[in-house]
N, C-alpha and C. Protein backbone atom coordinates (compact mmCIF):
# COMPACT_ATOMS: atom_id res chain seq x y z
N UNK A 1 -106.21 182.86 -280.17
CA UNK A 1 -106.70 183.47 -278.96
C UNK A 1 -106.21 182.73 -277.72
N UNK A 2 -106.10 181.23 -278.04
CA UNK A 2 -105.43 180.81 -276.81
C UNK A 2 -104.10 181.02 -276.14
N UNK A 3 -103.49 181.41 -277.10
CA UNK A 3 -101.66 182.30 -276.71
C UNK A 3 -102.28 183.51 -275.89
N UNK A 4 -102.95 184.20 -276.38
CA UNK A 4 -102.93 185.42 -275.55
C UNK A 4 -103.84 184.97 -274.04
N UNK A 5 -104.54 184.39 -273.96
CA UNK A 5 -105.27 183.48 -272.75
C UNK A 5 -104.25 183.40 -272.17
N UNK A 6 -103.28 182.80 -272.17
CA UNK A 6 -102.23 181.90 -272.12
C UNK A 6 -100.98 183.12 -271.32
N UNK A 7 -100.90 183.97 -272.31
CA UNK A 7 -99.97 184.79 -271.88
C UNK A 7 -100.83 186.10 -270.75
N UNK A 8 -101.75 186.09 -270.84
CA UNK A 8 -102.44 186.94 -270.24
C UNK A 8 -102.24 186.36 -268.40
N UNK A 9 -102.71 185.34 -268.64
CA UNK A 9 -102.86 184.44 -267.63
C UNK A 9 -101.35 184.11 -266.87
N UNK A 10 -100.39 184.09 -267.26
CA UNK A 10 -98.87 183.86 -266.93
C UNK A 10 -98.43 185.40 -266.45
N UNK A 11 -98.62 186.45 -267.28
CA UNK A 11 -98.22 187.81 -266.45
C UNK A 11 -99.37 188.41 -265.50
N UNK A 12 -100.59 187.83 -264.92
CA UNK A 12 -101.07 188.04 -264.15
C UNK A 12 -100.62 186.53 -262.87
N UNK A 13 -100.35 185.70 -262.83
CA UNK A 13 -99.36 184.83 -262.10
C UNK A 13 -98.16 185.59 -261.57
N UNK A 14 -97.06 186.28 -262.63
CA UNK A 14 -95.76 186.75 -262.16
C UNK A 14 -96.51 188.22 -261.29
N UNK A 15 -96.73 188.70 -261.99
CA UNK A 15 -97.61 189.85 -260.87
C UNK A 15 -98.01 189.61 -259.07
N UNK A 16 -99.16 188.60 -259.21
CA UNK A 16 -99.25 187.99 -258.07
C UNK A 16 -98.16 187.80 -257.02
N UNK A 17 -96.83 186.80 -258.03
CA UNK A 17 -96.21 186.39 -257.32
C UNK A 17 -95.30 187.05 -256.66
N UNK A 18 -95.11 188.37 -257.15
CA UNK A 18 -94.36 189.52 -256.71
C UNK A 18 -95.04 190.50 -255.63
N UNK A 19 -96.18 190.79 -255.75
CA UNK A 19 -97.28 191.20 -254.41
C UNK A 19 -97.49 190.66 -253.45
N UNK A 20 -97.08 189.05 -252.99
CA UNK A 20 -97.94 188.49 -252.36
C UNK A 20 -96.73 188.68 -251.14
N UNK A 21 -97.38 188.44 -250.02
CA UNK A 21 -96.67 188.77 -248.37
C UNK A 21 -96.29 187.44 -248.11
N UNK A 22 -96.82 186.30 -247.69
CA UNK A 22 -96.10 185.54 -247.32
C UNK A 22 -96.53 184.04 -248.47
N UNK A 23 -95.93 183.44 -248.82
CA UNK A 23 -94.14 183.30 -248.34
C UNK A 23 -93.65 184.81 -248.76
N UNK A 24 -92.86 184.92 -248.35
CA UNK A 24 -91.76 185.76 -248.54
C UNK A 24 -91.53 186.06 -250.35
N UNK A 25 -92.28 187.11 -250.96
CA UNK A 25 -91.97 187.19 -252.57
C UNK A 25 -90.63 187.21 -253.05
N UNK A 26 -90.00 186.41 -254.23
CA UNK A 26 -88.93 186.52 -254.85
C UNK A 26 -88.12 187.61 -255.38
N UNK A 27 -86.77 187.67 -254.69
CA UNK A 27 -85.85 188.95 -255.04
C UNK A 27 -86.53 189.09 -256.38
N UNK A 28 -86.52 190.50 -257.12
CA UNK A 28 -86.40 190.46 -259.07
C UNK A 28 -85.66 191.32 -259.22
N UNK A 29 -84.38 191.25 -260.19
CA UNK A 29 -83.59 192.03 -260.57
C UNK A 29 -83.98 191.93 -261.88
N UNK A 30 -83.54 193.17 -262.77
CA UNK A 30 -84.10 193.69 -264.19
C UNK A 30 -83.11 194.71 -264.56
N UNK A 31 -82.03 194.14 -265.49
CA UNK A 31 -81.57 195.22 -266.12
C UNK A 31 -81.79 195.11 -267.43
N UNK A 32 -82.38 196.41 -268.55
CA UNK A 32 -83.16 196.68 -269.14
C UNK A 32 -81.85 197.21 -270.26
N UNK A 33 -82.00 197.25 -271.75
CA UNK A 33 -80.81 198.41 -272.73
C UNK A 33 -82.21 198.91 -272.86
N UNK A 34 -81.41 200.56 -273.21
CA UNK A 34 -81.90 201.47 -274.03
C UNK A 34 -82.80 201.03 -274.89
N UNK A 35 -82.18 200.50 -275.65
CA UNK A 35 -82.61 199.74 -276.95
C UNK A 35 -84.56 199.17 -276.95
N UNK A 36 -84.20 198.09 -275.70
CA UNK A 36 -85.87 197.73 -274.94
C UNK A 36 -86.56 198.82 -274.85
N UNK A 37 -86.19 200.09 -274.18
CA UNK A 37 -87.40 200.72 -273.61
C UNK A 37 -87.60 201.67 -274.97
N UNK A 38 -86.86 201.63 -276.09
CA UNK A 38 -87.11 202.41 -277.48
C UNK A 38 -88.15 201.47 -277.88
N UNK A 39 -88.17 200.56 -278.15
CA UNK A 39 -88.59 200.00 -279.15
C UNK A 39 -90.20 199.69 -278.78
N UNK A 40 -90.96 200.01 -279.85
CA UNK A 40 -92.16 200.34 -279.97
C UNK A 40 -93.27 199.19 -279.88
N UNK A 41 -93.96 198.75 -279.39
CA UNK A 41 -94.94 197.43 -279.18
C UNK A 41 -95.88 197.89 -278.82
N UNK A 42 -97.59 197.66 -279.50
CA UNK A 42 -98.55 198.33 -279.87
C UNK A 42 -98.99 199.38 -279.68
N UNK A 43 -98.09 200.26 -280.01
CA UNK A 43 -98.74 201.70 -279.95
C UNK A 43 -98.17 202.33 -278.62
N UNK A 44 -98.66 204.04 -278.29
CA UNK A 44 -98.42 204.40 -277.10
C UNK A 44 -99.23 204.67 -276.54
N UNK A 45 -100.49 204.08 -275.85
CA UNK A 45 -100.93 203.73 -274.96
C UNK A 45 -100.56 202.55 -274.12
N UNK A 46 -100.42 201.30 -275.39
CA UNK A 46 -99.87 200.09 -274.68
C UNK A 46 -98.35 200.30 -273.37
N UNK A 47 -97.40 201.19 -274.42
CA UNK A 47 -96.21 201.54 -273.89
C UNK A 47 -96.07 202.16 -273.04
N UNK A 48 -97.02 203.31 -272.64
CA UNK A 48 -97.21 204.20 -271.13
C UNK A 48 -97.77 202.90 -269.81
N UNK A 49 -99.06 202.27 -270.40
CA UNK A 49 -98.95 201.61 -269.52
C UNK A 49 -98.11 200.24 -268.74
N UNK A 50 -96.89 200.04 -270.47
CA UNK A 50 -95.96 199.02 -269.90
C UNK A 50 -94.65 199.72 -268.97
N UNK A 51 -94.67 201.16 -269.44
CA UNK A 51 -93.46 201.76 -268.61
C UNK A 51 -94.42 202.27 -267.32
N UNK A 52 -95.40 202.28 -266.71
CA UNK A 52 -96.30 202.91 -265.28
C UNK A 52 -96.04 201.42 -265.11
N UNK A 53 -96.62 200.59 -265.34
CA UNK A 53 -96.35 198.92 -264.59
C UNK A 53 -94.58 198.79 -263.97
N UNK A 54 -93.95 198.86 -265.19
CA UNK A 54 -92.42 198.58 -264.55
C UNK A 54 -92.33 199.83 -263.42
N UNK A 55 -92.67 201.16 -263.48
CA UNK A 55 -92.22 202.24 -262.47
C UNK A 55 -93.09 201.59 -261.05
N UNK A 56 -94.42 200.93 -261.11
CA UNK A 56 -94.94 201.04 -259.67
C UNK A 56 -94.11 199.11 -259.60
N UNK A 57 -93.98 198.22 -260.30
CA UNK A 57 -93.31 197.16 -259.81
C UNK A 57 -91.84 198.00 -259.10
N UNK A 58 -91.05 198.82 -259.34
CA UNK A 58 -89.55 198.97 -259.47
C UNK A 58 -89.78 199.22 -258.12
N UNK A 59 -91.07 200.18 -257.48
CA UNK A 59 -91.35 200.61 -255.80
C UNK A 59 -91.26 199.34 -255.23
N UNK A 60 -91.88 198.00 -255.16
CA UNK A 60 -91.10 197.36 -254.06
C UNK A 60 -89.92 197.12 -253.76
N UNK A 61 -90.12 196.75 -252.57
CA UNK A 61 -88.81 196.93 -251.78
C UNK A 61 -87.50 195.57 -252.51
N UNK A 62 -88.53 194.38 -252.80
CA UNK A 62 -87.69 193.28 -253.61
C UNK A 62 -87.41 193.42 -254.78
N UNK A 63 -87.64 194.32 -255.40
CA UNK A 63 -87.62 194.54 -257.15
C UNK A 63 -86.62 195.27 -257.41
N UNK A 64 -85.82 195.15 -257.93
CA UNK A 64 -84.77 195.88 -258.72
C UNK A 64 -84.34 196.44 -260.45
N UNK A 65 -84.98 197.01 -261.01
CA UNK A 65 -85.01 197.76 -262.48
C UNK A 65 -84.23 198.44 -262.68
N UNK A 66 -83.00 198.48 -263.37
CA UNK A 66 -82.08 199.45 -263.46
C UNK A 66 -81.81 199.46 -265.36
């Protein structure tokens, strides 16, 4: 349970750190294969809400997902 603490806690950090106004948030570029967005990780609920997360991250203006 402490990995997922752990990891829970680290992608709510990178989150943050991508929302936040000042300082100034870090460029993110993301290029993704096919392959990634096939492949299946717990189910599809988990997966709608991991592809709605990457679509509303990809809207800022510093983020780049291709």
């Amino acid at each position: 349970m402490a990995v997922r603490t752990w990891a829970s806690s680290a992608a709510s950090g990178r989150r943050a750190l991508l929302r936040r106004r000042l300082p100034r948030p870090p460029r993110f570029e993301a290029v993704l294969s096919e392959a990634a967005l096939l492949r299946v990780v717990g189910g599809a609920a988990t997966m709608a809400k991991q592809v709605g997360h990457l679509a509303e991250a990809g809207r800022l203006p510093h983020v780049s997902i291709r």
